[in-house]
Protein backbone atom coordinates (compact mmCIF):
# COMPACT_ATOMS: atom_id res chain seq x y z
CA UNK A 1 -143.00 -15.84 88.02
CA UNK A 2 -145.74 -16.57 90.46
CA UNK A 3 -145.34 -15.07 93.92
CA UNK A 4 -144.42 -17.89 95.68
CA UNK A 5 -141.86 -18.74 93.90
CA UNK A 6 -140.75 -15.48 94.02
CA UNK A 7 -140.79 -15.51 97.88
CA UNK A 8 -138.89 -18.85 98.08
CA UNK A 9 -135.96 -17.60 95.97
CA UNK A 10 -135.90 -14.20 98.41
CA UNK A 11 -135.89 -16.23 101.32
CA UNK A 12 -133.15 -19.12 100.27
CA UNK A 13 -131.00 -15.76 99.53
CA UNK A 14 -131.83 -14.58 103.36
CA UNK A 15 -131.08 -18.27 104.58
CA UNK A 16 -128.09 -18.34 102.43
CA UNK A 17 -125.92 -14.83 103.16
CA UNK A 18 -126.98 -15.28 107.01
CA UNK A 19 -125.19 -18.69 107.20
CA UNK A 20 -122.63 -17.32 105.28
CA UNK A 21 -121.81 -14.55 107.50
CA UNK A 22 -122.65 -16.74 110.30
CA UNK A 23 -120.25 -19.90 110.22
CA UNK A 24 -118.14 -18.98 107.15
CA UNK A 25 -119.65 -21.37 104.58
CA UNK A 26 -120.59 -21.17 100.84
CA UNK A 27 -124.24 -21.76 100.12
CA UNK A 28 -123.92 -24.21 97.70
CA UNK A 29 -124.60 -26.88 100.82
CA UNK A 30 -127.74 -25.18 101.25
CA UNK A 31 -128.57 -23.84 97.89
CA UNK A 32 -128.27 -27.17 95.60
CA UNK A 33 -131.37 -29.25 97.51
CA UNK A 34 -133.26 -26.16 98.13
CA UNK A 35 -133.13 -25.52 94.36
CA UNK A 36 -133.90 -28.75 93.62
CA UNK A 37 -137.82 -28.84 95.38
CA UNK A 38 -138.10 -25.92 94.15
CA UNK A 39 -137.52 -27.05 90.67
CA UNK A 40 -139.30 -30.09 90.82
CA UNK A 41 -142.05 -28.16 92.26
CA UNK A 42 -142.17 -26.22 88.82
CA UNK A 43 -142.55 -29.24 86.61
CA UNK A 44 -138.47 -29.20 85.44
CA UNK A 45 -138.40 -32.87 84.13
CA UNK A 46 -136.15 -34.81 86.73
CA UNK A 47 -133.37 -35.65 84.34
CA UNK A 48 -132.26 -32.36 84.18
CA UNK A 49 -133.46 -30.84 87.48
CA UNK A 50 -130.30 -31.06 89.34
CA UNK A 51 -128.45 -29.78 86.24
CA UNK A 52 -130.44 -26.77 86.73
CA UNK A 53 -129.97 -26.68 90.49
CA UNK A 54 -126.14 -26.67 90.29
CA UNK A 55 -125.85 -23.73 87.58
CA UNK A 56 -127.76 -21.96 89.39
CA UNK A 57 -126.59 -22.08 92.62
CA UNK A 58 -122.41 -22.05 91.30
CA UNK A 59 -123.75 -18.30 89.62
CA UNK A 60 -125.30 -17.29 93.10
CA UNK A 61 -122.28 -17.88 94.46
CA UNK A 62 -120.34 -15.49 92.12
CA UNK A 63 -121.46 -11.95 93.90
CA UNK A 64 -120.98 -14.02 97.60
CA UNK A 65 -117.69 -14.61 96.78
CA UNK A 66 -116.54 -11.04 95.14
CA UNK A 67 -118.09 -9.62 98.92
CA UNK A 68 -116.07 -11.96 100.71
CA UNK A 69 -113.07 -11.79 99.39
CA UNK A 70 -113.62 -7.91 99.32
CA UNK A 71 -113.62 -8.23 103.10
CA UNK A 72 -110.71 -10.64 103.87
CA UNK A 73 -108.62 -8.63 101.50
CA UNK A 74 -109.35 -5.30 103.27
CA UNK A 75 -108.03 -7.57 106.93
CA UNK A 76 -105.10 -8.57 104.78
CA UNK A 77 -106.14 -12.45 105.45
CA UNK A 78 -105.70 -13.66 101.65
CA UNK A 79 -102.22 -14.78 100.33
CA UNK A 80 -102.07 -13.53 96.90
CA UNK A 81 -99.21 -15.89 95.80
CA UNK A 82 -100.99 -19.03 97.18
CA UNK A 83 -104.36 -17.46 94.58
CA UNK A 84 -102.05 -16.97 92.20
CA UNK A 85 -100.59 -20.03 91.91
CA UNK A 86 -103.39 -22.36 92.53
CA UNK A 87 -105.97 -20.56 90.55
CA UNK A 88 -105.13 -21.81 86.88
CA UNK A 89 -105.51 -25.26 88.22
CA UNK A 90 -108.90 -24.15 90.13
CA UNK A 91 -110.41 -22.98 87.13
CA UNK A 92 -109.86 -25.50 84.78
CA UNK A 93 -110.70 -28.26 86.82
CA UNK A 94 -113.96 -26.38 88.15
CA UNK A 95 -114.73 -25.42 83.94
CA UNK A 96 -113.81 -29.28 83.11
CA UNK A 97 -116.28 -30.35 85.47
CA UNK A 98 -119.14 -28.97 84.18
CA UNK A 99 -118.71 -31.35 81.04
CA UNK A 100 -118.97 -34.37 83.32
CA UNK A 101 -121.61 -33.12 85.39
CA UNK A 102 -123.78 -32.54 81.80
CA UNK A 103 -123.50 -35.84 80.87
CA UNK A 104 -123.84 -37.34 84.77
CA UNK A 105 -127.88 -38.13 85.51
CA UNK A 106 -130.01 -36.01 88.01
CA UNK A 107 -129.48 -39.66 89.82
CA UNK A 108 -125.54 -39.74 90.01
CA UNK A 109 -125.23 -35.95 90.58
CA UNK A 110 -127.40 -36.17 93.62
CA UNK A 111 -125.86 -38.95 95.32
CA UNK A 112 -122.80 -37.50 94.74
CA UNK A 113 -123.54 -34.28 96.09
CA UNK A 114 -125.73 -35.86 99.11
CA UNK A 115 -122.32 -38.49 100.03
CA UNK A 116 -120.72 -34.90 99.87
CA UNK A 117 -123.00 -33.79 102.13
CA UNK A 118 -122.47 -36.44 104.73
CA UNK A 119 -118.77 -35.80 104.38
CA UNK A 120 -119.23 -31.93 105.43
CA UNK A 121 -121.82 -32.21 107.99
CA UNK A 122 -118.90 -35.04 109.33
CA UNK A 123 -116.33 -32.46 109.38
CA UNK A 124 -118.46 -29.89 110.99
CA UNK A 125 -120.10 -31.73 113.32
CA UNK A 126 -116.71 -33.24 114.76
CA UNK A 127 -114.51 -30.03 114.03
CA UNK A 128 -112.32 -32.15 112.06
CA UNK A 129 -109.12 -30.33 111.66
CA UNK A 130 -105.57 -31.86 110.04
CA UNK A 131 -102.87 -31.31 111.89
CA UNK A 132 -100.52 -29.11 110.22
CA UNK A 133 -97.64 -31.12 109.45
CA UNK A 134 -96.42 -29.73 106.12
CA UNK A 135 -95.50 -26.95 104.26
CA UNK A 136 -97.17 -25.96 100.74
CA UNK A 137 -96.31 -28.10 97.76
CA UNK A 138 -94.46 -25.62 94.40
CA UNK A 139 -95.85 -24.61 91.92
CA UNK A 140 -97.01 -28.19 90.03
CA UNK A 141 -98.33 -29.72 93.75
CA UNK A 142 -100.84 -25.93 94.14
CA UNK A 143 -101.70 -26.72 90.24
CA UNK A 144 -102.67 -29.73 90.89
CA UNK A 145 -104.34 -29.40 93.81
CA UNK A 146 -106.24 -26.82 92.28
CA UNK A 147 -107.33 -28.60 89.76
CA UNK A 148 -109.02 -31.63 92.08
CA UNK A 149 -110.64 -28.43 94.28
CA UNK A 150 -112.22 -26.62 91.14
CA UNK A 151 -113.19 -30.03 89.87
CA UNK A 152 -115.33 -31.33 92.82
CA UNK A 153 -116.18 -27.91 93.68
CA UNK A 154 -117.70 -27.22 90.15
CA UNK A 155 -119.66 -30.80 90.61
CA UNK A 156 -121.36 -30.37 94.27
CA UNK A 157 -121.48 -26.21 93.83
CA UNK A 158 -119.57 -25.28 96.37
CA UNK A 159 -117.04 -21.81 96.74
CA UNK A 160 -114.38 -24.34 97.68
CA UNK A 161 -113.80 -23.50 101.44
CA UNK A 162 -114.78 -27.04 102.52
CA UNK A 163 -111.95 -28.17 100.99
CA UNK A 164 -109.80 -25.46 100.66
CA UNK A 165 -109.32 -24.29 104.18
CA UNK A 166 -108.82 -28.35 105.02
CA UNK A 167 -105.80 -28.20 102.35
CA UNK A 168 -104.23 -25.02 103.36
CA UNK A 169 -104.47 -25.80 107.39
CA UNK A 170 -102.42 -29.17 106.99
CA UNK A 171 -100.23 -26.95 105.12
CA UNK A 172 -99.18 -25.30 107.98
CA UNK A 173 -101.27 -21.90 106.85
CA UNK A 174 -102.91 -19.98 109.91
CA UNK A 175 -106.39 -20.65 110.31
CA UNK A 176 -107.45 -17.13 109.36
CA UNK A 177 -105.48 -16.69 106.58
CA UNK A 178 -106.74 -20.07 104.93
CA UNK A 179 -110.14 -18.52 105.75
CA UNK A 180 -109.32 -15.40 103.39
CA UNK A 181 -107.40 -16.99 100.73
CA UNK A 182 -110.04 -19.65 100.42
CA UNK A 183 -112.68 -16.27 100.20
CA UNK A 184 -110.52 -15.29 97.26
CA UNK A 185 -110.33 -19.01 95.25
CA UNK A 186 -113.96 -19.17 95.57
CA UNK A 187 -114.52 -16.47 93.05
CA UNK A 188 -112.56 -18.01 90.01
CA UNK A 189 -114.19 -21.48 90.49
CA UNK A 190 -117.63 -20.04 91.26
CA UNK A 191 -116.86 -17.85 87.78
CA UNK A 192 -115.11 -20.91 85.87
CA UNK A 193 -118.27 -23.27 86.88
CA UNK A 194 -120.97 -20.52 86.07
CA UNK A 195 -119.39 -20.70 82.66
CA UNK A 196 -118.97 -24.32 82.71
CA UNK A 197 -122.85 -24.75 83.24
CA UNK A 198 -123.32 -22.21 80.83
CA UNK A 199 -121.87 -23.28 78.03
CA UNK A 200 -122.69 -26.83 78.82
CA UNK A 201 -126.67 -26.45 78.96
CA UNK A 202 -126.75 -24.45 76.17
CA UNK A 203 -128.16 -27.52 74.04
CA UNK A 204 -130.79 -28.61 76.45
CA UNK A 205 -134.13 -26.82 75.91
CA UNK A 206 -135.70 -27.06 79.56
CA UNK A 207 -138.83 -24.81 77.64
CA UNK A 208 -138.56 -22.40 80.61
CA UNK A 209 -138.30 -18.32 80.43
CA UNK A 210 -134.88 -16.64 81.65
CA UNK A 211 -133.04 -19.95 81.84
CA UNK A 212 -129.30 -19.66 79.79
CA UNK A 213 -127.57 -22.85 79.79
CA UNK A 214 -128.31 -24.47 82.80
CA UNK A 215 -128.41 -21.46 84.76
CA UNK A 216 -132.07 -19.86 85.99
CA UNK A 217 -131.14 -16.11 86.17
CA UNK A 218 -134.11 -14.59 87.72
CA UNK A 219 -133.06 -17.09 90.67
CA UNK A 220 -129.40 -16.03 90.44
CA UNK A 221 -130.54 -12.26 90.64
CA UNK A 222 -133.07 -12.72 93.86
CA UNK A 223 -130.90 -14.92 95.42
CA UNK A 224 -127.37 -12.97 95.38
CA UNK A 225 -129.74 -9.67 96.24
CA UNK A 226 -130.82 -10.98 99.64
CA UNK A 227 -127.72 -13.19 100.34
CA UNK A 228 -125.43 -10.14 99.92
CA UNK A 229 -128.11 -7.90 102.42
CA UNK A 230 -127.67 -10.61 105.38
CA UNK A 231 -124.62 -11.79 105.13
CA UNK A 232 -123.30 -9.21 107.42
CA UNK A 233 -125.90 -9.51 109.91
CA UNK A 234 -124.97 -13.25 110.18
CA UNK A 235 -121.93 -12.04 110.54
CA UNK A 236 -122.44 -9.74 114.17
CA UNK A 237 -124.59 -12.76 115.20
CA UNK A 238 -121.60 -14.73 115.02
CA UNK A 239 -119.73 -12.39 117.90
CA UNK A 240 -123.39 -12.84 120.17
CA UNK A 241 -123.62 -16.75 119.92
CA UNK A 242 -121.99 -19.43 120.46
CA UNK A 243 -120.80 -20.72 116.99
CA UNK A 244 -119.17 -24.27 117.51
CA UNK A 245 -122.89 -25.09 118.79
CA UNK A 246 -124.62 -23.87 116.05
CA UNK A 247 -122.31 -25.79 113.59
CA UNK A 248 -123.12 -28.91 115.41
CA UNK A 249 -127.07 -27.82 114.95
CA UNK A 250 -126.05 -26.83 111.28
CA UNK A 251 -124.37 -30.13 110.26
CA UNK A 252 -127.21 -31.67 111.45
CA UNK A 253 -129.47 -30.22 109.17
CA UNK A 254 -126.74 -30.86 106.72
CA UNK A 255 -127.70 -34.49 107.40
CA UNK A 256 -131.46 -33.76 106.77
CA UNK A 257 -130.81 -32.11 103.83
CA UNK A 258 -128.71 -35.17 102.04
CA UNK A 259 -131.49 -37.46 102.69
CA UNK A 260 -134.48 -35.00 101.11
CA UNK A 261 -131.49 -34.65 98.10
CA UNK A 262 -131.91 -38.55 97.59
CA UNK A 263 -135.54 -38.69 97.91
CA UNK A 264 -136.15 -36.00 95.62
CA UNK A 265 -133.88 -37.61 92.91
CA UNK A 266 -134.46 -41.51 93.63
């Protein structure tokens, strides 16, 4: 690997855990355009670039998610039987996925994930919140929930929290608690989609070294090093600043970033 490259992968990791710690998101916003320059930048032929960019990123994710949850469970802000009962649907919707995002263009997949994009930065920027007017569906309403949260989760690379803690507030859940059980889905789809894009690039030759399936594991490795080193410094940054303004300066870039997605796919 050349040394910039090298570099870029440490410092998308440091960029990656900080925000994590810092406002409570998955990298996956931040991760899947990054990954993208910096595939394009290596010559990956565009069909497949975004391909790569997803796999990658969903298996980065893995070693966020096993920290976070790690945490939330030791503040006793996961609900077990809400991750037990909505994780069968999570991970077969997040594996399915996969199949459709192989056979998707670099085109589709990035204006997909760039409209997704808009949608969070939306949320974020106007602290969007449902009021909570319901109580959780049984056991075939968590299922299938699950199963539409693994599925678009698996297709814009994202731990699920941007739609999970959505779903679980309008179901009445306390905020902090739909924080931590959303910490504890994101490791089965960010495990059911590394597979997914695993299994699913395993017939695509990209002629590159270390890449298994669409999934670039020297990237994974550098990445989930640094990410897990800062994510609990952005974490005591949160407690010195003042977070709802930084979201507002985050979804902006959010914004930025959906537009660079569609010029580097278009």
């Amino acid at each position: 690997m050349e040394i910039e490259l090298i570099v870029s992968f440490l410092a998308l990791g440091a960029v990656v855990g900080f925000l994590a710690g810092l406002l409570g998101i998955g990298g996956g916003l931040v991760m899947v355009p990054a990954l993208t320059s910096l595939f394009i930048w290596q010559g990956i032929p565009l069909e497949q670039v975004v391909h790569l960019a997803l796999g990658t990123s969903m298996a980065s994710i893995v070693v966020t998610s096993i920290s976070s949850m790690r945490a939330h469970h030791k503040k006793g802000g996961v609900l077990w039987d809400v991750v037990r009962l909505i994780a069968p649907g999570i991970v077969v919707g997040a594996f399915l996925a996969t199949f459709l995002a192989a056979v998707l263009s670099s085109k589709v997949l990035g204006i997909f994930f760039s409209c997704f994009l808009v949608y969070a930065s939306t949320q974020m920027f106007l602290n969007m919140k449902p009021k909570p007017t319901r109580i959780l569906p049984g056991r075939t309403g968590l299922l299938a929930a699950g199963s539409i949260i693994g599925s678009v989760s698996a297709l814009v690379s994202i731990g699920g929290g941007t739609l999970t803690v959505p779903f679980l507030s309008w179901h009445n859940i306390d905020v902090k608690k739909a924080i931590g059980t959303s910490a504890a889905i994101g490791l089965p789809i960010s495990v059911a989609g590394t597979i997914g894009y695993l299994v699913n690039g395993l017939s695509v030759d990209l002629n590159i070294d270390y890449v298994f399936g669409f999934i670039y594991l020297p990237g994974v490795v550098l990445i989930s090093m640094m990410s897990f080193l800062t994510a609990s410094l952005g974490a005591h940054v949160a407690h010195l600043l003042p977070v709802p303004v930084l979201k507002k300066v985050f979804a902006v870039l959010l914004l930025g970033l959906a537009i660079k997605m569609i010029s580097s796919v278009i």
